[in-house]
Structure formats: C-alpha cells, structure tokens
PDB file of N, CA and C in Angstrom:
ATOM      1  N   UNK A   1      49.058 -84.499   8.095  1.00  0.00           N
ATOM      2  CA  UNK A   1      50.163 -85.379   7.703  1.00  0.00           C
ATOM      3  C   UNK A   1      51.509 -84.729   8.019  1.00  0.00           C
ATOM      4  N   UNK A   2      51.655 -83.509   7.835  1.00  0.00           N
ATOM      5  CA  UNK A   2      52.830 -82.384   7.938  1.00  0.00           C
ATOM      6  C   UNK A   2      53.327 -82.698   9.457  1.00  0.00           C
ATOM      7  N   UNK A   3      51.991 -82.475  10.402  1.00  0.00           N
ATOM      8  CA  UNK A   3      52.235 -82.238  11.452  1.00  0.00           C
ATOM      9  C   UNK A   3      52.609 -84.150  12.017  1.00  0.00           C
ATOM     10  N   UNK A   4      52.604 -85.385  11.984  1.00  0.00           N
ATOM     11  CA  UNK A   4      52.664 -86.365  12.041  1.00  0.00           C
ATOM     12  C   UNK A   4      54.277 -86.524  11.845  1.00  0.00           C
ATOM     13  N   UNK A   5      54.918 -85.703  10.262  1.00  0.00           N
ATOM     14  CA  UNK A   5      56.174 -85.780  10.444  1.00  0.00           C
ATOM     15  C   UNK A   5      56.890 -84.893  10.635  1.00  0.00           C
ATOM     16  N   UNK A   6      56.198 -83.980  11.261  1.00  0.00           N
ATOM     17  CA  UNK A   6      57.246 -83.135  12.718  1.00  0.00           C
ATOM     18  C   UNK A   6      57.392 -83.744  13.357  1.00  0.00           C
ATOM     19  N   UNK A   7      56.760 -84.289  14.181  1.00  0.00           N
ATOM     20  CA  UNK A   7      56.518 -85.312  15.341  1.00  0.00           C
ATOM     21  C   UNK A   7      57.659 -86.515  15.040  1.00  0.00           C
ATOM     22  N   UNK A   8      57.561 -87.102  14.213  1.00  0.00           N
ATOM     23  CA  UNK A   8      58.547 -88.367  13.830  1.00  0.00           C
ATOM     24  C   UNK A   8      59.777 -87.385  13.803  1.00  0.00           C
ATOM     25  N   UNK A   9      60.073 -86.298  13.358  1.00  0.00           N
ATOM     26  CA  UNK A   9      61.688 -86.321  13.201  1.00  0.00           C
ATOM     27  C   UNK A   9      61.899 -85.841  14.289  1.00  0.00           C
ATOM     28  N   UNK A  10      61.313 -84.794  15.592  1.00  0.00           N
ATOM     29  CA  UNK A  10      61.542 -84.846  16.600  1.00  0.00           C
ATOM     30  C   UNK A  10      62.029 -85.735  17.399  1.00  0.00           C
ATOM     31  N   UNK A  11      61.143 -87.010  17.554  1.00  0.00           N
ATOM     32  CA  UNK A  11      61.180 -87.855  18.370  1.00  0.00           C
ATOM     33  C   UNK A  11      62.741 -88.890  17.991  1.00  0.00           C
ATOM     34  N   UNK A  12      62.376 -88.664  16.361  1.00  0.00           N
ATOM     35  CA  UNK A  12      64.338 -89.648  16.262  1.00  0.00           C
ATOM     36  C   UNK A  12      65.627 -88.872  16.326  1.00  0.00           C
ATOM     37  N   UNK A  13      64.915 -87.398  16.674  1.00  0.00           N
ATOM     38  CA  UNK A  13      66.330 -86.679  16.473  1.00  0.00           C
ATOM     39  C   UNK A  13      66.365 -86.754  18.524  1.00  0.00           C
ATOM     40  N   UNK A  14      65.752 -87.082  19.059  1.00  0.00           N
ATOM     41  CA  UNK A  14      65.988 -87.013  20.358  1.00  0.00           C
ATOM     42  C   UNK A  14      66.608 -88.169  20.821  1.00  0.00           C
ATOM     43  N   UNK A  15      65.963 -88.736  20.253  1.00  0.00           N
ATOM     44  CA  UNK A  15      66.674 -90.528  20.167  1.00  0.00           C
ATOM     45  C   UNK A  15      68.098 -90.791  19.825  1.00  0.00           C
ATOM     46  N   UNK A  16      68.342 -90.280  18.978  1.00  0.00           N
ATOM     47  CA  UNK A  16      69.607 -89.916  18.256  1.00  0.00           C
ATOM     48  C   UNK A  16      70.526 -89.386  19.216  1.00  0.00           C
ATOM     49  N   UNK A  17      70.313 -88.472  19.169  1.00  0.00           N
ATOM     50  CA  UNK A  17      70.813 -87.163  20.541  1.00  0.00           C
ATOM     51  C   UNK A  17      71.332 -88.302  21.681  1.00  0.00           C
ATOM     52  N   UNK A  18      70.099 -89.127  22.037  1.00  0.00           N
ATOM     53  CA  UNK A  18      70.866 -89.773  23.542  1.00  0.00           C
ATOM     54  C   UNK A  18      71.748 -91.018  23.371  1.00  0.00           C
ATOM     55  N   UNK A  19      71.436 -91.419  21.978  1.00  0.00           N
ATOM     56  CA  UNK A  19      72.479 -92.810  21.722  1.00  0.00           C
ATOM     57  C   UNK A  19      73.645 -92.406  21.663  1.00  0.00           C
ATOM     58  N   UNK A  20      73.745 -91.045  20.547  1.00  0.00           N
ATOM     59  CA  UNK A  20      75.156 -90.650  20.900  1.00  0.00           C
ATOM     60  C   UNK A  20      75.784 -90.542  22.050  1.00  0.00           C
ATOM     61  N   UNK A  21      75.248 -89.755  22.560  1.00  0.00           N
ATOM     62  CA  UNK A  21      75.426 -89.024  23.875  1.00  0.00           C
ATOM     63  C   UNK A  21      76.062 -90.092  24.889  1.00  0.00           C
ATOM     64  N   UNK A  22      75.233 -90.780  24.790  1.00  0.00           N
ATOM     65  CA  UNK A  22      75.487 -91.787  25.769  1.00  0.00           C
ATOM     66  C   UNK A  22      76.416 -92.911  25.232  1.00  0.00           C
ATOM     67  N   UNK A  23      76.761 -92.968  24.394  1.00  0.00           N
ATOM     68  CA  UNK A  23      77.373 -94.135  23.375  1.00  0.00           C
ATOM     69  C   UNK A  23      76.522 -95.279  23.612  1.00  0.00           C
ATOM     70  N   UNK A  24      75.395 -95.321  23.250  1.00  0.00           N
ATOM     71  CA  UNK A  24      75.018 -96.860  23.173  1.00  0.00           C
ATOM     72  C   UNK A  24      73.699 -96.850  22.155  1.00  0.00           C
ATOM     73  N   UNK A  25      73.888 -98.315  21.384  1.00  0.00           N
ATOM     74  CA  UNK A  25      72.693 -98.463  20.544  1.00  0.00           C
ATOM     75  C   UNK A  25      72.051 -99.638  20.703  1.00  0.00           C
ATOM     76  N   UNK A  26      70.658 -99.510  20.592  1.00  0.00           N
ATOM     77  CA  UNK A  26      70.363-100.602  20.721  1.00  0.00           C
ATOM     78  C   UNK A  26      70.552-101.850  19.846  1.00  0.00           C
ATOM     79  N   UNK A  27      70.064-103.004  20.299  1.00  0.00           N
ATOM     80  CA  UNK A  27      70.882-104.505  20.054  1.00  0.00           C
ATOM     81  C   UNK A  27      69.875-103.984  18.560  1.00  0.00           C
ATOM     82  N   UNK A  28      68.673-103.982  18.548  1.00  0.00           N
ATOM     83  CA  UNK A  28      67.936-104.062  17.168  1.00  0.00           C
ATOM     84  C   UNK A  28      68.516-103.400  16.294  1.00  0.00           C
ATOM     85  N   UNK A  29      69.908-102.458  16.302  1.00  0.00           N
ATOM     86  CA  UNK A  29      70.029-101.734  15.221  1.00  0.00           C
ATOM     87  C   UNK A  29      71.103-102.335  14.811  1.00  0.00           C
ATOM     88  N   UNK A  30      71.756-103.289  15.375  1.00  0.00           N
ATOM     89  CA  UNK A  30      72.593-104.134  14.746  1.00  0.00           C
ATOM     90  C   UNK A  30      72.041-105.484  14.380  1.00  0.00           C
ATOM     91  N   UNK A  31      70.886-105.524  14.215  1.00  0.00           N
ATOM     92  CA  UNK A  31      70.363-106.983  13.090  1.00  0.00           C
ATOM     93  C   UNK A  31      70.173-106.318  11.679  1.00  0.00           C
ATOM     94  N   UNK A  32      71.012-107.523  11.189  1.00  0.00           N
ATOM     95  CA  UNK A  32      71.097-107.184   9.510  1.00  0.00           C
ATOM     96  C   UNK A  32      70.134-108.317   9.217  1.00  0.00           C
ATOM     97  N   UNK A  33      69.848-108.132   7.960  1.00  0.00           N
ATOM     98  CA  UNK A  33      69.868-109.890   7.012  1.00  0.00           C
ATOM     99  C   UNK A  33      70.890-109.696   5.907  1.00  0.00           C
ATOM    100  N   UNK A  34      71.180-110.629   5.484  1.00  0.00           N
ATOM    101  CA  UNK A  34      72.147-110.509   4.184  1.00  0.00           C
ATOM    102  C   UNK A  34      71.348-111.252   3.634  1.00  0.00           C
ATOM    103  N   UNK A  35      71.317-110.857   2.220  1.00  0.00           N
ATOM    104  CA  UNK A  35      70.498-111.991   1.027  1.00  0.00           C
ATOM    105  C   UNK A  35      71.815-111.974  -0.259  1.00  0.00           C
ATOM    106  N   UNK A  36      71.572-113.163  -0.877  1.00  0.00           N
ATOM    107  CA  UNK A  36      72.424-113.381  -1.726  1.00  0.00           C
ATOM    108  C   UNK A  36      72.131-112.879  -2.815  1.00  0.00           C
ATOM    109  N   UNK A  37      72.567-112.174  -3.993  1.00  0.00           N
ATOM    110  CA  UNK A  37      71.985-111.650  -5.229  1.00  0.00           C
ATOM    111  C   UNK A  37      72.597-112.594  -6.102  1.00  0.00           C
ATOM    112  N   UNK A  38      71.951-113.027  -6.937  1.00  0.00           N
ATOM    113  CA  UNK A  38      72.696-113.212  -8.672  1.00  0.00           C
ATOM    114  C   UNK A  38      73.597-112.824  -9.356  1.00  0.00           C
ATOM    115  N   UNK A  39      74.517-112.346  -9.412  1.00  0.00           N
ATOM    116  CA  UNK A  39      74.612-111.392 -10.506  1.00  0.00           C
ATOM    117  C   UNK A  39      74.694-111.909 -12.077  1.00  0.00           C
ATOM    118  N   UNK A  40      75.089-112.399 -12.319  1.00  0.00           N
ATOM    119  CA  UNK A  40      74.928-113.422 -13.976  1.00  0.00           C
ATOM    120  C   UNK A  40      73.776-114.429 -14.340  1.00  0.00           C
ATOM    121  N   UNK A  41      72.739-114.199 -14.329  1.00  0.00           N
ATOM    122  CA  UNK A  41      71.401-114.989 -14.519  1.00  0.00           C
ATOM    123  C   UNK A  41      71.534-116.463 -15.421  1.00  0.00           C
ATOM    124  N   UNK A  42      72.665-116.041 -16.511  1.00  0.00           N
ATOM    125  CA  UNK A  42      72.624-117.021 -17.557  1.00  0.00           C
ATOM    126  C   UNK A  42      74.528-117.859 -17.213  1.00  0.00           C
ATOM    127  N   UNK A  43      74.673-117.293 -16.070  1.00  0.00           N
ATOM    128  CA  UNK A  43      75.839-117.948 -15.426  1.00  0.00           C
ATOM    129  C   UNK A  43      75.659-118.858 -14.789  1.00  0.00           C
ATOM    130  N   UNK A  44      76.953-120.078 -14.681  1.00  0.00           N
ATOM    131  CA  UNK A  44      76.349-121.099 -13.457  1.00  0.00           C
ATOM    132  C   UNK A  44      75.892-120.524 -12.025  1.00  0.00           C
ATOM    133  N   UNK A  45      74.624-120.917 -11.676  1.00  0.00           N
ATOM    134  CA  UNK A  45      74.239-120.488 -10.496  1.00  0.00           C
ATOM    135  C   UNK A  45      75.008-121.543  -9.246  1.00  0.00           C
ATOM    136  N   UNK A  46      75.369-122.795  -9.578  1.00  0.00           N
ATOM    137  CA  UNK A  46      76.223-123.049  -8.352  1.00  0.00           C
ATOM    138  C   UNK A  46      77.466-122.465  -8.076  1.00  0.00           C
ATOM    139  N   UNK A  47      77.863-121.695  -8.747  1.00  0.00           N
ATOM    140  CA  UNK A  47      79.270-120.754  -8.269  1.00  0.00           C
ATOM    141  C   UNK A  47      79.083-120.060  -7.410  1.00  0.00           C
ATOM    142  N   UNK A  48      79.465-119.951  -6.487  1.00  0.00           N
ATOM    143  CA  UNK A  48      79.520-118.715  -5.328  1.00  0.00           C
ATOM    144  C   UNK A  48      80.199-117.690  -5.654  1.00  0.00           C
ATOM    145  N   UNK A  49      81.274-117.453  -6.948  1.00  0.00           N
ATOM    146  CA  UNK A  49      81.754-116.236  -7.367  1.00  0.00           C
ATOM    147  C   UNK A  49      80.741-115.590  -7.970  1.00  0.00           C
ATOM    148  N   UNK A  50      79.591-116.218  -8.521  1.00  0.00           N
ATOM    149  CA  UNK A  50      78.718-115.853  -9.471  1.00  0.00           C
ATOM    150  C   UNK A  50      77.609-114.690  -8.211  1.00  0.00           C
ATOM    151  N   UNK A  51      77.828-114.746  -6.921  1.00  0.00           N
ATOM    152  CA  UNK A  51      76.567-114.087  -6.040  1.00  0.00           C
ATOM    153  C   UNK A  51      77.447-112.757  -5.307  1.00  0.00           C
ATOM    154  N   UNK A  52      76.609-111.762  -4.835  1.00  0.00           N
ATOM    155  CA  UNK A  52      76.981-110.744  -4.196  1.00  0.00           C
ATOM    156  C   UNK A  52      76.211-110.823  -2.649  1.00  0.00           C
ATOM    157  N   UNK A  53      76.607-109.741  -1.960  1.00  0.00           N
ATOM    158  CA  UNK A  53      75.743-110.141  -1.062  1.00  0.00           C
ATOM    159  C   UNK A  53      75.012-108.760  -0.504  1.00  0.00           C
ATOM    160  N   UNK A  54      73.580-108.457  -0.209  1.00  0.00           N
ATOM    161  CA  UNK A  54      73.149-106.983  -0.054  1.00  0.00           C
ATOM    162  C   UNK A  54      72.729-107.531   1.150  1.00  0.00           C
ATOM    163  N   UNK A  55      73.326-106.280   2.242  1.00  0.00           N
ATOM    164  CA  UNK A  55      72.329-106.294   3.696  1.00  0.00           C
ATOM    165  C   UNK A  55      71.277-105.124   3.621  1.00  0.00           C
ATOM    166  N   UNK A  56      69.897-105.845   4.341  1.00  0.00           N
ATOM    167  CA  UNK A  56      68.943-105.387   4.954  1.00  0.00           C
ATOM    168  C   UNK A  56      69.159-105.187   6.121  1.00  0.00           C
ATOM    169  N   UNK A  57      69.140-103.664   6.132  1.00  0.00           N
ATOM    170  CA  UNK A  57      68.412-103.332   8.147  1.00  0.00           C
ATOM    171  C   UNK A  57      67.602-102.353   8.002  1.00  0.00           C
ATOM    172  N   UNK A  58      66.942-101.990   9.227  1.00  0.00           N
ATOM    173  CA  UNK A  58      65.844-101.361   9.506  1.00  0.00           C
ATOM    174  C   UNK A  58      66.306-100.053   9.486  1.00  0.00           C
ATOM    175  N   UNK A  59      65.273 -99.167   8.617  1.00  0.00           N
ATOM    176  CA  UNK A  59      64.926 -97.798   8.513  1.00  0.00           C
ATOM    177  C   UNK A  59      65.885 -96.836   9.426  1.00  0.00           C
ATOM    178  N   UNK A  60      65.182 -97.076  10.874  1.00  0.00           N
ATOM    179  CA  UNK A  60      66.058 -96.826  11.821  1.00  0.00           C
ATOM    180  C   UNK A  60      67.573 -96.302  11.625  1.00  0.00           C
ATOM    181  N   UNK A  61      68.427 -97.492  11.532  1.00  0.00           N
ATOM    182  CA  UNK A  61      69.765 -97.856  11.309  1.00  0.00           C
ATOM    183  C   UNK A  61      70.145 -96.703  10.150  1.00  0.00           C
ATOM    184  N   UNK A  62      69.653 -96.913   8.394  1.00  0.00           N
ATOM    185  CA  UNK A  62      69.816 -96.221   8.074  1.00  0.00           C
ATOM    186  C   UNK A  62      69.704 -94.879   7.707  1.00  0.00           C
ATOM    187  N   UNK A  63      68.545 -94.154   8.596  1.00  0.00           N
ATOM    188  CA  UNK A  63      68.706 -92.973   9.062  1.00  0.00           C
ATOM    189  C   UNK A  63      69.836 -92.133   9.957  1.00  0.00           C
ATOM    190  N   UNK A  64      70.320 -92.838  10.944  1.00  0.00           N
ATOM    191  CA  UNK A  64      71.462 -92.806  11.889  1.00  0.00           C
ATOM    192  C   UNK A  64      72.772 -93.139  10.734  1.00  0.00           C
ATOM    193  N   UNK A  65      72.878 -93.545   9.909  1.00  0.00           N
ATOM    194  CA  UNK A  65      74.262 -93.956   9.020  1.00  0.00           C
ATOM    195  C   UNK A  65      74.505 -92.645   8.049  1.00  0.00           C
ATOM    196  N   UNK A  66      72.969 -92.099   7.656  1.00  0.00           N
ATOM    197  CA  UNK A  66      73.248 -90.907   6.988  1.00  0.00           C
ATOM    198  C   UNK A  66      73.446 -90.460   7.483  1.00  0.00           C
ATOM    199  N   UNK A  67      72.927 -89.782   9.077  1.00  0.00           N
ATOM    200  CA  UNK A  67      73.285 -88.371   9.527  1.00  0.00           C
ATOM    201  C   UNK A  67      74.952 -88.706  10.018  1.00  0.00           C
ATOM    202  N   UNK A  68      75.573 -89.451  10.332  1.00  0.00           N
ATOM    203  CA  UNK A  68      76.599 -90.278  10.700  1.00  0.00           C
ATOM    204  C   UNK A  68      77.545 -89.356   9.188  1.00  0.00           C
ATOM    205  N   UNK A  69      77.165 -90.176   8.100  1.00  0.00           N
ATOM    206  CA  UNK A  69      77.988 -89.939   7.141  1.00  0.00           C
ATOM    207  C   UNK A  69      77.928 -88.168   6.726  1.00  0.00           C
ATOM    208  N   UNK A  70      76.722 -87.599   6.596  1.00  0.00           N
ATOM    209  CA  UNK A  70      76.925 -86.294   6.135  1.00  0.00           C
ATOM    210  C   UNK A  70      77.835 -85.319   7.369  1.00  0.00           C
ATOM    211  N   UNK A  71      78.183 -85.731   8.382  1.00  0.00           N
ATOM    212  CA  UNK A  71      78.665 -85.512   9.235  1.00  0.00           C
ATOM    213  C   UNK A  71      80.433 -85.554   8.939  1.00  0.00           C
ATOM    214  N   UNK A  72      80.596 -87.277   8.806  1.00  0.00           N
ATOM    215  CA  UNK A  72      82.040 -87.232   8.222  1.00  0.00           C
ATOM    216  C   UNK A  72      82.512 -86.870   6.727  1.00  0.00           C
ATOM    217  N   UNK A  73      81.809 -86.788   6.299  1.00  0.00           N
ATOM    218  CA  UNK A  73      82.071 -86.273   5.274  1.00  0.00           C
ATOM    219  C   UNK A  73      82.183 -84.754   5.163  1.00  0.00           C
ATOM    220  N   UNK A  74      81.533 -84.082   6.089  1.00  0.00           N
ATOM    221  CA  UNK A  74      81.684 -82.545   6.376  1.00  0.00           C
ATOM    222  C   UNK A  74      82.737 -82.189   6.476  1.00  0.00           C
ATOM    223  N   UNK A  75      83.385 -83.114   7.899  1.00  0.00           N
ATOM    224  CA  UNK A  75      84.343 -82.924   8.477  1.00  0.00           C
ATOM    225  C   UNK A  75      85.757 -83.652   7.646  1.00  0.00           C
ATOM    226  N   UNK A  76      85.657 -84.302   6.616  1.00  0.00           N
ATOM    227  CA  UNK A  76      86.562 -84.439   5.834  1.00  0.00           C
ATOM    228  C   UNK A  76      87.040 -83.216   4.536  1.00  0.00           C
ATOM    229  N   UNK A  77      85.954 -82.503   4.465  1.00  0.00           N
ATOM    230  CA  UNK A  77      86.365 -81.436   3.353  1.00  0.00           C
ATOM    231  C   UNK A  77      87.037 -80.335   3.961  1.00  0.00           C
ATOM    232  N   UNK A  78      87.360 -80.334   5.264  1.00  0.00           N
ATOM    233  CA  UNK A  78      87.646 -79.339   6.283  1.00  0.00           C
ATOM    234  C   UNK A  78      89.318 -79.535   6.013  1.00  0.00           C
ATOM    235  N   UNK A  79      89.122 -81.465   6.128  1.00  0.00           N
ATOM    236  CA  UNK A  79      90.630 -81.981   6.416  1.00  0.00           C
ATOM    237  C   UNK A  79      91.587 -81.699   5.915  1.00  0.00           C
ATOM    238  N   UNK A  80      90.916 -81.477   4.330  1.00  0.00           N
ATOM    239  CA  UNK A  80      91.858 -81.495   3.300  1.00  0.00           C
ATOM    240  C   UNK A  80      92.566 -79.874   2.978  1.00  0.00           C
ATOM    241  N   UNK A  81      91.983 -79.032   3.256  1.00  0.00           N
ATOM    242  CA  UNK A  81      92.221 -77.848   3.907  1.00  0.00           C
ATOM    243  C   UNK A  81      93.645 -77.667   4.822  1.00  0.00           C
ATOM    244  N   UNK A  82      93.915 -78.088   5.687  1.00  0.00           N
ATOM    245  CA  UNK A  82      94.813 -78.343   6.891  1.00  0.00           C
ATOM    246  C   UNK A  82      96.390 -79.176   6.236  1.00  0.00           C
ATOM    247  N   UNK A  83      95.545 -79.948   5.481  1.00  0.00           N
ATOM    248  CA  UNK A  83      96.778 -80.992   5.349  1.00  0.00           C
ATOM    249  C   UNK A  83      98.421 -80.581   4.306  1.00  0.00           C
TER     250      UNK A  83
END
C-alpha cells in the first residue's frame, strides 16, 4: 500500500512540475459544481438570502491549490519582514 502511494505522489508531483512549468492546466481542473446549501432550515426556504453556495472540484484541483497556497503563504511571512 506504502509503495502504491509513492507512486501516486510521484506521478502528481511530476504532473504538477509540468503544468507549472509550462503554464497550462487542464480544462478538467477548471470544472466546478456549485450546490446550494441551506443555511436556516426553519427559515423561509424560498429566499435566496437564506442559501450559500459550496463548490465541488476534483481531488486533483485541490491538491494543486494547497501546494499553491503553502507556497504563498511562505512567501508572504518573508514579506512582512521587508516591508
């Protein structure tokens, strides 16, 4: 099993590597869904102030958003340093 996810983080960190690299992502990592949530159960449900909205995307996507973010966020504690 260990050895299965060596293999997987290899293969997305290479993946990774060339989207950057290359600047391009594929079209699938920009399909969302949005679903509407509730938020007040015992609120009128025909209000549209009454809903939020959460997107779904694929695994993928948010693997690439973390390494993305622990990244800027690195490079923001640096900033504040300088300023």
């Amino acid at each position: 099993m260990l050895r299965n996810v060596t293999k997987l983080c290899i293969h997305l960190s290479l993946f990774y590597t060339l989207c950057i690299r290359h600047g391009y992502l594929p079209t699938r990592f920009m399909d969302i869904n949005i679903i509407p949530l509730v938020e007040y159960k015992c609120s009128d449900l025909t209000d549209i102030n009454n809903y939020r909205a959460i997107v779904l995307c694929n695994v993928e996507t948010k693997i690439l958003e973390k390494i993305i973010l622990s990244k800027v966020l690195s490079y923001s504690d640096y900033d504040k340093y300088w300023l």
